[in-house]
PDB file of N, CA and C in Angstrom:
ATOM      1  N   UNK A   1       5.454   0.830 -10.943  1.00  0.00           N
ATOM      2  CA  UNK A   1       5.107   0.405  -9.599  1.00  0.00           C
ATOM      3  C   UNK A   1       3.714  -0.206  -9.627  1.00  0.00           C
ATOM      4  N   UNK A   2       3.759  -0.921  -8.970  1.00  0.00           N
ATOM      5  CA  UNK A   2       1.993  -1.534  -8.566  1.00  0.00           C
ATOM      6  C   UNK A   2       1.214  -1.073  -8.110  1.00  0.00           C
ATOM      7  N   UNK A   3       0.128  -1.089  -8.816  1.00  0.00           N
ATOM      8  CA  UNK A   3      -1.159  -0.237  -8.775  1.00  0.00           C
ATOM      9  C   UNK A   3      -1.592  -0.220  -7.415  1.00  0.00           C
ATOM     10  N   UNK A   4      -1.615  -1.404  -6.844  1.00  0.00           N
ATOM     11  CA  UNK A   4      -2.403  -2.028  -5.380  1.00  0.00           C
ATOM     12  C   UNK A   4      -1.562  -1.022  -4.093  1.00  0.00           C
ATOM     13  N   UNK A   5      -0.229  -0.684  -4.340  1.00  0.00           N
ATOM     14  CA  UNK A   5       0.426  -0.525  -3.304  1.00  0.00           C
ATOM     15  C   UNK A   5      -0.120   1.096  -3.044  1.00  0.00           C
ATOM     16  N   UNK A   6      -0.306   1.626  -2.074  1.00  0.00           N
ATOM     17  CA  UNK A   6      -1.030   2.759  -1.875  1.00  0.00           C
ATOM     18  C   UNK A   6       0.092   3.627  -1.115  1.00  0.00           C
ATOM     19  N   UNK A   7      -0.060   5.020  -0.999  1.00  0.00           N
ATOM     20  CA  UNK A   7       1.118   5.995  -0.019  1.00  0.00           C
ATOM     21  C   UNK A   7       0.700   5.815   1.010  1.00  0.00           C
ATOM     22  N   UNK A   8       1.592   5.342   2.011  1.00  0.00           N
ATOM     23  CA  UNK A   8       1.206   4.930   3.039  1.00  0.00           C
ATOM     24  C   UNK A   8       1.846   6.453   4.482  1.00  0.00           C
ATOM     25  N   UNK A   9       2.373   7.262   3.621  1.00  0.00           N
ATOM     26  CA  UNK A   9       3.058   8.189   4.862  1.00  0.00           C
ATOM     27  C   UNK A   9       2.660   9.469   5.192  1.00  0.00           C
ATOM     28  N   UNK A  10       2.516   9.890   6.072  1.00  0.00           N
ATOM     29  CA  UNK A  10       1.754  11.339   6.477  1.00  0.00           C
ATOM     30  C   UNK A  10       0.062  11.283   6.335  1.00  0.00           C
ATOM     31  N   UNK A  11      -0.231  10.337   6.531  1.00  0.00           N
ATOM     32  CA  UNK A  11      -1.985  10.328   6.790  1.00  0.00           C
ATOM     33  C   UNK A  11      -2.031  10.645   8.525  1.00  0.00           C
ATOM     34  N   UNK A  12      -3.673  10.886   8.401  1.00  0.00           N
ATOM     35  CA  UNK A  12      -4.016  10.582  10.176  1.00  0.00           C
ATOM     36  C   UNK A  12      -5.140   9.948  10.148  1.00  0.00           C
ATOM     37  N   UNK A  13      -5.554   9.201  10.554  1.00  0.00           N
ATOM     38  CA  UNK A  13      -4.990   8.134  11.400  1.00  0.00           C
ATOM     39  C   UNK A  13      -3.481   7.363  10.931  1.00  0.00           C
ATOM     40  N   UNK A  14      -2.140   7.567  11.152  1.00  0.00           N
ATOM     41  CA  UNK A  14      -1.258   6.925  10.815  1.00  0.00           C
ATOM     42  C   UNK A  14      -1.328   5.473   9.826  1.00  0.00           C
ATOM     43  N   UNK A  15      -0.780   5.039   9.533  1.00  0.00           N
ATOM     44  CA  UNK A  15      -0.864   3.814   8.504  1.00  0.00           C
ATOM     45  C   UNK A  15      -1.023   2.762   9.569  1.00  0.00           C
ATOM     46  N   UNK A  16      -1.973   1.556   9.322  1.00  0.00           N
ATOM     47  CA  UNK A  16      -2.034   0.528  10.684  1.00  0.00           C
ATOM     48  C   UNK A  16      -1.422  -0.528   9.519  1.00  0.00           C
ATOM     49  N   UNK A  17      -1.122  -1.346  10.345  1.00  0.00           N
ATOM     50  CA  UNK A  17      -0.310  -2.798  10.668  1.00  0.00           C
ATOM     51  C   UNK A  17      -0.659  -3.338   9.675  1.00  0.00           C
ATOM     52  N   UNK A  18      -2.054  -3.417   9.417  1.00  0.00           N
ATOM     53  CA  UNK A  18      -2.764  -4.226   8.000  1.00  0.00           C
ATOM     54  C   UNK A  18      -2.482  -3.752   6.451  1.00  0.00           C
ATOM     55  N   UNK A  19      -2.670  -2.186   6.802  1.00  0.00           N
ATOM     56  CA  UNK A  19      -1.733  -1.445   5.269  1.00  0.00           C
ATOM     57  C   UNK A  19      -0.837  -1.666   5.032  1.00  0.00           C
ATOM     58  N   UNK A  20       0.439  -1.698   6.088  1.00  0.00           N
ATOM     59  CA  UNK A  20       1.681  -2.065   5.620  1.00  0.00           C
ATOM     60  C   UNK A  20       1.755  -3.040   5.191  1.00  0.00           C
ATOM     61  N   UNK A  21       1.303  -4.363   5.718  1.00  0.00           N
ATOM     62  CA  UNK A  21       1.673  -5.999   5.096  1.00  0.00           C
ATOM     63  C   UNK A  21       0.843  -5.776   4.444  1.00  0.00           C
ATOM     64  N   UNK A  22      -0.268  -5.237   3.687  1.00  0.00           N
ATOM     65  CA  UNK A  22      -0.837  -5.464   2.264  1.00  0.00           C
ATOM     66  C   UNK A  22       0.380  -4.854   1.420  1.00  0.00           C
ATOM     67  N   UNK A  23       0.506  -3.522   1.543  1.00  0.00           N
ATOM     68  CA  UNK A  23       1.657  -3.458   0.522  1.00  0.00           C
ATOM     69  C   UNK A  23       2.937  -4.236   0.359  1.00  0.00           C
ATOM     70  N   UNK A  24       3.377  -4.678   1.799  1.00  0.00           N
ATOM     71  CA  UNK A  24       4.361  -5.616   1.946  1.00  0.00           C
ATOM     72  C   UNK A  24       4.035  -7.058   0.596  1.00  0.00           C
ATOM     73  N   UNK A  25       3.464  -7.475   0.803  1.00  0.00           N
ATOM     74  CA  UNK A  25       2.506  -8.541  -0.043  1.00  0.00           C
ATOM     75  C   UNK A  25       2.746  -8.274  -1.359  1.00  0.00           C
ATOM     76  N   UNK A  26       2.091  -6.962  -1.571  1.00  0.00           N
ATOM     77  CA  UNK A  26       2.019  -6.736  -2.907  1.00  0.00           C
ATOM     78  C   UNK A  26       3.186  -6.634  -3.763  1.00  0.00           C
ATOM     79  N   UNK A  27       4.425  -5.929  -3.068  1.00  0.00           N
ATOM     80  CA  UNK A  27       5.514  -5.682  -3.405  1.00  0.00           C
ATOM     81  C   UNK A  27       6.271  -7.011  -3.434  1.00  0.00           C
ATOM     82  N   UNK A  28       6.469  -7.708  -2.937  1.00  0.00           N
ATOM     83  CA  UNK A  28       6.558  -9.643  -2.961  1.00  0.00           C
ATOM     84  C   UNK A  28       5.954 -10.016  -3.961  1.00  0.00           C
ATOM     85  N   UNK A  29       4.779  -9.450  -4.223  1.00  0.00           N
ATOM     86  CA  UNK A  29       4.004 -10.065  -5.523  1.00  0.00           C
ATOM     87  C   UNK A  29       4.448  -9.901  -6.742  1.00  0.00           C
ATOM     88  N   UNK A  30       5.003  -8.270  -6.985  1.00  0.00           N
ATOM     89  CA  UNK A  30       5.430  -7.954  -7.736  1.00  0.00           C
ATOM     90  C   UNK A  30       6.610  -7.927  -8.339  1.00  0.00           C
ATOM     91  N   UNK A  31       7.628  -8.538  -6.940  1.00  0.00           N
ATOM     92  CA  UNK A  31       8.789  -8.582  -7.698  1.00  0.00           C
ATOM     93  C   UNK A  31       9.163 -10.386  -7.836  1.00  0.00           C
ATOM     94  N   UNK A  32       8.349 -11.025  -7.097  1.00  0.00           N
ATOM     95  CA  UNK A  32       8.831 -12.774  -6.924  1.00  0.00           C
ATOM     96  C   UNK A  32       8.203 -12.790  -8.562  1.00  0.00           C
ATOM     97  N   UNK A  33       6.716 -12.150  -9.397  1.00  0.00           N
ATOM     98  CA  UNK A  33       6.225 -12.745 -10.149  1.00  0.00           C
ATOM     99  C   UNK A  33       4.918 -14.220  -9.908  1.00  0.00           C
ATOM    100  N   UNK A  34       4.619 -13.883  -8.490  1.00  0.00           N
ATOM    101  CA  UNK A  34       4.052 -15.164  -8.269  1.00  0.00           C
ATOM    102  C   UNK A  34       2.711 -14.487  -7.094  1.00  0.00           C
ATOM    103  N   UNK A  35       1.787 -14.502  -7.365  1.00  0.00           N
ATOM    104  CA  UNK A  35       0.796 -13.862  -6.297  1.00  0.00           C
ATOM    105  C   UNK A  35       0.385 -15.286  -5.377  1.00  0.00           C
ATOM    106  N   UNK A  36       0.620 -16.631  -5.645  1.00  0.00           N
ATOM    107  CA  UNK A  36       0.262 -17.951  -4.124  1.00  0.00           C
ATOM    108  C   UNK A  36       1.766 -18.560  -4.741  1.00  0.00           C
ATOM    109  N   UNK A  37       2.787 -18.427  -3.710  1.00  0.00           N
ATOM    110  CA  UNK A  37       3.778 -19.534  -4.358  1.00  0.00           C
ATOM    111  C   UNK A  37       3.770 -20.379  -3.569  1.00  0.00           C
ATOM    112  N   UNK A  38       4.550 -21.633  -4.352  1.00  0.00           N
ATOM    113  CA  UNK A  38       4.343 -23.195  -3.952  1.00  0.00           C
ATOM    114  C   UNK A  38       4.561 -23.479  -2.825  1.00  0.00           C
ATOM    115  N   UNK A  39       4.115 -24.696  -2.441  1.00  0.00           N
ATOM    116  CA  UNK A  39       4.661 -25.355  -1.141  1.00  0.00           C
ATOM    117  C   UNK A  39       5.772 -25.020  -0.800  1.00  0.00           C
ATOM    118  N   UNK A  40       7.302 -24.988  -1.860  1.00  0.00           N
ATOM    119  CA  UNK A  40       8.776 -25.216  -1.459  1.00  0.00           C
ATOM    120  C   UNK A  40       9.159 -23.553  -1.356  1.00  0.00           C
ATOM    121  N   UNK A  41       8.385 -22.506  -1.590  1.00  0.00           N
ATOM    122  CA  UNK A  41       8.372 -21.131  -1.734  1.00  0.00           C
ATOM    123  C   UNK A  41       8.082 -20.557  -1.217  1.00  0.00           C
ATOM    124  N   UNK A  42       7.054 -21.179   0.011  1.00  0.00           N
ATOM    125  CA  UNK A  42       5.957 -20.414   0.901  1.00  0.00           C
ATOM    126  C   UNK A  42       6.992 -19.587   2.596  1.00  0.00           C
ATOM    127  N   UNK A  43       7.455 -20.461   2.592  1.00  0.00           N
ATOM    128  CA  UNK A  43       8.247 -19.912   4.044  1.00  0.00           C
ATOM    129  C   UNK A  43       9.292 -18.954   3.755  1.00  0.00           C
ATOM    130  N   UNK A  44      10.121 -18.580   2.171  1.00  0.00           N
ATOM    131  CA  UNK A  44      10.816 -17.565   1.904  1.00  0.00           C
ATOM    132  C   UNK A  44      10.085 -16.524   1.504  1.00  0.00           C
ATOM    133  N   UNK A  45       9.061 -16.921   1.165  1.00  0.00           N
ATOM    134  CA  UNK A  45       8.154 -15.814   0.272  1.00  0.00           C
ATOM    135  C   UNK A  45       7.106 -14.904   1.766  1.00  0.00           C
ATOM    136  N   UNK A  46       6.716 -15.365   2.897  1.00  0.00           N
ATOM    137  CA  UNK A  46       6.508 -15.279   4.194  1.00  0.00           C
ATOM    138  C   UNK A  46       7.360 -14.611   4.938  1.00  0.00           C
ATOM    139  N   UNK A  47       8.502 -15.051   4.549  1.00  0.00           N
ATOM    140  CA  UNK A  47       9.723 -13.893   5.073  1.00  0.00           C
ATOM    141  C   UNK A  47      10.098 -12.488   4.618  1.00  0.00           C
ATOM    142  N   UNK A  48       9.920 -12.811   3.393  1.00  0.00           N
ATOM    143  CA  UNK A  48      10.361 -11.491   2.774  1.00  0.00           C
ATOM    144  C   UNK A  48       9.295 -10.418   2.550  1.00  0.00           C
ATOM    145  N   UNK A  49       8.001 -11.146   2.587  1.00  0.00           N
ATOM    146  CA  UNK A  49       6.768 -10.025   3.653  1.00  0.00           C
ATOM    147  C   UNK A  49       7.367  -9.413   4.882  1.00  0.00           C
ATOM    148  N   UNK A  50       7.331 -10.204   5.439  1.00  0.00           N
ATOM    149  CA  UNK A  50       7.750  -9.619   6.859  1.00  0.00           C
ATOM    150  C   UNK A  50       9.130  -8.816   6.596  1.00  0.00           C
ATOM    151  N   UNK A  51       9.925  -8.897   5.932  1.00  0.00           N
ATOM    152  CA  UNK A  51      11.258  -7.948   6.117  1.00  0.00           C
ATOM    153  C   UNK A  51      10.558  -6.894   5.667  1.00  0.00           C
ATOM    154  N   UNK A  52      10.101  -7.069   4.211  1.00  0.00           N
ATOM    155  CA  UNK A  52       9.719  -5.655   3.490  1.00  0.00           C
ATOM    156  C   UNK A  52       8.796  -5.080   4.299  1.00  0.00           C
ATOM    157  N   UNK A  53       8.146  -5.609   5.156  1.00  0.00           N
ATOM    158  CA  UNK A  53       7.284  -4.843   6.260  1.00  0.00           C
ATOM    159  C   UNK A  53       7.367  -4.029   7.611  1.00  0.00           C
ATOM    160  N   UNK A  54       8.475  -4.684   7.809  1.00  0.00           N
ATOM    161  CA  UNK A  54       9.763  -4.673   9.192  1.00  0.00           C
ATOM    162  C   UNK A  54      10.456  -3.263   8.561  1.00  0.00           C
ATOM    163  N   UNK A  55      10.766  -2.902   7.497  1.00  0.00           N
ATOM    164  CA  UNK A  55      11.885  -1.982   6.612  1.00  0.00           C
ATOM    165  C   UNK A  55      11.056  -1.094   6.380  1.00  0.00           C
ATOM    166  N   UNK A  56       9.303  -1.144   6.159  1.00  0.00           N
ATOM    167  CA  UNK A  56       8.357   0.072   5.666  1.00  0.00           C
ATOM    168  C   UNK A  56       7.773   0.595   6.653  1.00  0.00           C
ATOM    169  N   UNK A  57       7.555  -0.002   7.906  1.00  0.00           N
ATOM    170  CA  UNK A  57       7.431   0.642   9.477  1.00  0.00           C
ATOM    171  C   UNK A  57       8.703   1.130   9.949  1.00  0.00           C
ATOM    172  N   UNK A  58       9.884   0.925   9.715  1.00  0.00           N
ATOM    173  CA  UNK A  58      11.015   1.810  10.304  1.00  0.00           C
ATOM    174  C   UNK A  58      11.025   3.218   9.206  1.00  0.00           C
ATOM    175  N   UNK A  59      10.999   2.822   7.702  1.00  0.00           N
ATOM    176  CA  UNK A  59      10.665   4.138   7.388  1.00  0.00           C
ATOM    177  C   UNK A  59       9.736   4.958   7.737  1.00  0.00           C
ATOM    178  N   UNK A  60       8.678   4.244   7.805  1.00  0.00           N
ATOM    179  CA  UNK A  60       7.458   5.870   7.937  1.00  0.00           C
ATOM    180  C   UNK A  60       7.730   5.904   9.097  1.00  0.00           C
ATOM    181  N   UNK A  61       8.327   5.503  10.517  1.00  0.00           N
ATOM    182  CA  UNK A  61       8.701   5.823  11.420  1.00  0.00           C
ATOM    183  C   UNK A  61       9.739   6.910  11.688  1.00  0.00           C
ATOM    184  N   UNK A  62      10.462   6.746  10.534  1.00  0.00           N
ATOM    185  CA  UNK A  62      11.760   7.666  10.516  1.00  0.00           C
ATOM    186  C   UNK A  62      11.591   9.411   9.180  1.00  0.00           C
ATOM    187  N   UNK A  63      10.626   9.059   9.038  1.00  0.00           N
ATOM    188  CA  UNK A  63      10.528   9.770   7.915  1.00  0.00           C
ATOM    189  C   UNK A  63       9.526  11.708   8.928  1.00  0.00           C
ATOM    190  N   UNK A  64      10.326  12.109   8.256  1.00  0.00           N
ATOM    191  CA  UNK A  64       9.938  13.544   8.910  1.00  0.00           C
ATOM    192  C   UNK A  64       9.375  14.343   7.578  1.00  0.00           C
ATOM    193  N   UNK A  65       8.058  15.525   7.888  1.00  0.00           N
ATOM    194  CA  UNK A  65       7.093  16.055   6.924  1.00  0.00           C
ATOM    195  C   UNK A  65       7.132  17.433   7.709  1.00  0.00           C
ATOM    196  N   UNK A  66       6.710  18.437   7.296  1.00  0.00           N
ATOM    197  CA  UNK A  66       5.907  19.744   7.637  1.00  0.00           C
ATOM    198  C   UNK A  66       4.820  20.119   7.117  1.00  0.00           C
ATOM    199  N   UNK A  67       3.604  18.878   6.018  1.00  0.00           N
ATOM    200  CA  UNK A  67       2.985  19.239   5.822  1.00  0.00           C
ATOM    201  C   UNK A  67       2.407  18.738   6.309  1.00  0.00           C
ATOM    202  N   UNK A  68       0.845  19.146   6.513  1.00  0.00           N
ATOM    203  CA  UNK A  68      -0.087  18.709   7.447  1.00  0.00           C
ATOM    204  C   UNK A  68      -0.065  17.172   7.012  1.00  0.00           C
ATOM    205  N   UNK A  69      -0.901  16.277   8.091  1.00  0.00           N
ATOM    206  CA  UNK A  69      -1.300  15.375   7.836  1.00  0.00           C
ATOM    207  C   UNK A  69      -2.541  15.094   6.254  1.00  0.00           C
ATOM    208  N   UNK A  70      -2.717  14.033   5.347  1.00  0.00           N
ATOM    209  CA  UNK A  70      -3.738  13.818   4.460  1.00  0.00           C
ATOM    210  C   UNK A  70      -4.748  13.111   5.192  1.00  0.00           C
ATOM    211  N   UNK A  71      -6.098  13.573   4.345  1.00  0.00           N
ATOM    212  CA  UNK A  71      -7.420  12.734   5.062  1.00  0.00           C
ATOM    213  C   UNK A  71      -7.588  11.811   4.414  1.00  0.00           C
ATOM    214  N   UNK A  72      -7.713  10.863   4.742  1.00  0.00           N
ATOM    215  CA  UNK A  72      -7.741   9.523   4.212  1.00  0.00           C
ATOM    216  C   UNK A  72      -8.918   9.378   3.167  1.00  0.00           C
ATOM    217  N   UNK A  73     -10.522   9.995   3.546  1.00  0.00           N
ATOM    218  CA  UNK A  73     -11.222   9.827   2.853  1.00  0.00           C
ATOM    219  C   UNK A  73     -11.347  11.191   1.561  1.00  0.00           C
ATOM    220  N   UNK A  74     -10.789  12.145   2.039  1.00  0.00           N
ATOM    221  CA  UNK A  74     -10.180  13.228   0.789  1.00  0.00           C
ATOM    222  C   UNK A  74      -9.251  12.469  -0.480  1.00  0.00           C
ATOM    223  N   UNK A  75      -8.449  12.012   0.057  1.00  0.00           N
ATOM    224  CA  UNK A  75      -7.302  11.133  -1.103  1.00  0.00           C
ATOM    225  C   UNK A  75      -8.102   9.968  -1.564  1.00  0.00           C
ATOM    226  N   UNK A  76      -9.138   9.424  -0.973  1.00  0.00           N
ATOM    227  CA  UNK A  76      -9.936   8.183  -1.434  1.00  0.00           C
ATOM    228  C   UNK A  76     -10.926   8.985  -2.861  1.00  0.00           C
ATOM    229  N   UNK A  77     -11.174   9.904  -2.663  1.00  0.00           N
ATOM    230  CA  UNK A  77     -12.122  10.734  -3.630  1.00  0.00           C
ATOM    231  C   UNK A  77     -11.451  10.688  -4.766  1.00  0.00           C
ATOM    232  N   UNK A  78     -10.095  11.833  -4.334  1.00  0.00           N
ATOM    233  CA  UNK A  78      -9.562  12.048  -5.148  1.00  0.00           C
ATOM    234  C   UNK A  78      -9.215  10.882  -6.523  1.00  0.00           C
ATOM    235  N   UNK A  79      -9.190   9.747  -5.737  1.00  0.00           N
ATOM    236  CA  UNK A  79      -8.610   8.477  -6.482  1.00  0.00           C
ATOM    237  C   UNK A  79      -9.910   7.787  -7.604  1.00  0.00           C
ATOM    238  N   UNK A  80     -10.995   7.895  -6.638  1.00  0.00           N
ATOM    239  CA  UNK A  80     -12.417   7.849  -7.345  1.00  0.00           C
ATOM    240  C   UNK A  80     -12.505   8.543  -8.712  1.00  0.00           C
ATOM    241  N   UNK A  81     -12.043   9.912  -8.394  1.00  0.00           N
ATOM    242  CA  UNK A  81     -11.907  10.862  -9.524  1.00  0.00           C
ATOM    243  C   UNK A  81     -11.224  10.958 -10.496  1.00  0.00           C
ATOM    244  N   UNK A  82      -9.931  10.494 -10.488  1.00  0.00           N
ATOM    245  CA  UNK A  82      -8.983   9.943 -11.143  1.00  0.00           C
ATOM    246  C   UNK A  82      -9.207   9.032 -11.971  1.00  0.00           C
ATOM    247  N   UNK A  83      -9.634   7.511 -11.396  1.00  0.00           N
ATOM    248  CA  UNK A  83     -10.277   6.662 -11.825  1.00  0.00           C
ATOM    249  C   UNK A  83     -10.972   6.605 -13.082  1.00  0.00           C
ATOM    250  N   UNK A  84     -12.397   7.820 -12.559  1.00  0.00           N
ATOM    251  CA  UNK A  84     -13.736   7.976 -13.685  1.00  0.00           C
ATOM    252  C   UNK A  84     -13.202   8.763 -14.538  1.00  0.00           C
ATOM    253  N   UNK A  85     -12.249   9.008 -14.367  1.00  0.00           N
ATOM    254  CA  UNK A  85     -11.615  10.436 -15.650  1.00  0.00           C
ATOM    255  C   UNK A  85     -10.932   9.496 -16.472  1.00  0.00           C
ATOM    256  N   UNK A  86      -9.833   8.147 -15.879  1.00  0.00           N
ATOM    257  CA  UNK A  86      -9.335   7.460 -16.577  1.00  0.00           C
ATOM    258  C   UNK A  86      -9.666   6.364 -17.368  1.00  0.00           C
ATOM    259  N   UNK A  87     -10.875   6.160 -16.860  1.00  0.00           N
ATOM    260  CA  UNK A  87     -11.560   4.923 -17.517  1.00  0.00           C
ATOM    261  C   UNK A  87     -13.223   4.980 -17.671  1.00  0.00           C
ATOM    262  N   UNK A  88     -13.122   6.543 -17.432  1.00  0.00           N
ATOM    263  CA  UNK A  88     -15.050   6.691 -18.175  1.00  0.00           C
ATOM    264  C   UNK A  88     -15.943   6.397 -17.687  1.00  0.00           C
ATOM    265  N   UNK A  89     -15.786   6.016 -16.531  1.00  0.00           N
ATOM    266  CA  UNK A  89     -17.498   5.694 -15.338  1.00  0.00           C
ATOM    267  C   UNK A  89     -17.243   7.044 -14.680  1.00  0.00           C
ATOM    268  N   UNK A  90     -18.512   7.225 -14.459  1.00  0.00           N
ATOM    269  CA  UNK A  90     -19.015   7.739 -13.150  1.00  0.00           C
ATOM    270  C   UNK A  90     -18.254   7.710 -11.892  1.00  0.00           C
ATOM    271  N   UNK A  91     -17.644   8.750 -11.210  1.00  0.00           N
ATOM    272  CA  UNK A  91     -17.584   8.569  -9.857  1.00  0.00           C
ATOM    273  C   UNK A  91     -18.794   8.622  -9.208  1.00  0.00           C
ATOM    274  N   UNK A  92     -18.765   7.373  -8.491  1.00  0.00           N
ATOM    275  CA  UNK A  92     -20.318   7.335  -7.606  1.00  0.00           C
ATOM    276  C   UNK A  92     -19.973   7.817  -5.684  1.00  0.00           C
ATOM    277  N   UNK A  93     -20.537   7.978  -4.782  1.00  0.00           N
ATOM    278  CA  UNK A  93     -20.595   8.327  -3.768  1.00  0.00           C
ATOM    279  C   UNK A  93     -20.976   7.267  -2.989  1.00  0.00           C
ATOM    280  N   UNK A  94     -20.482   6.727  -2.080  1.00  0.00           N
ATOM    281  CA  UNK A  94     -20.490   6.080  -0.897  1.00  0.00           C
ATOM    282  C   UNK A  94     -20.980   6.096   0.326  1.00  0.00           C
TER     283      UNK A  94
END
């Protein structure tokens, strides 16, 4: 799976509009093989953002949890941490 695409379900503040079509995007990116496609590509490749985006708001819409909500900037750490463990820098603080 692609690195870029992030878990988008059971946070709070809920996932906004802009997360989803980034991952929407990304997932287009990843499966067309093409991150700017051409002129003759652009209006299918535009669409199928929007479906895969249209299809990832009805899921996390439909999708039911009992565990608490995640903190957005807790899982951001965590990822920091991950990161410096995986590739040897420093986690730095923000």
């Amino acid at each position: 799976m692609c690195r870029n695409i992030r878990v988008l379900n059971n946070f709070e503040p809920p996932a906004t509009e802009d997360e989803i079509e980034a991952a929407a995007l990304q997932y287009v990116r990843k499966v067309s093989g093409m991150t700017r496609p051409s002129a003759a590509n652009q209006e299918v490749f535009d669409a199928a953002v929007q479906a895969v985006a249209a299809a990832t708001r009805e899921l996390l819409d439909a999708l039911v949890t009992n565990a608490p909500p995640r903190d957005r900037e807790v899982e951001a750490a965590k990822a920091k941490a991950r990161a410096a463990e995986r590739y040897g820098t420093r986690a730095t603080q923000d």
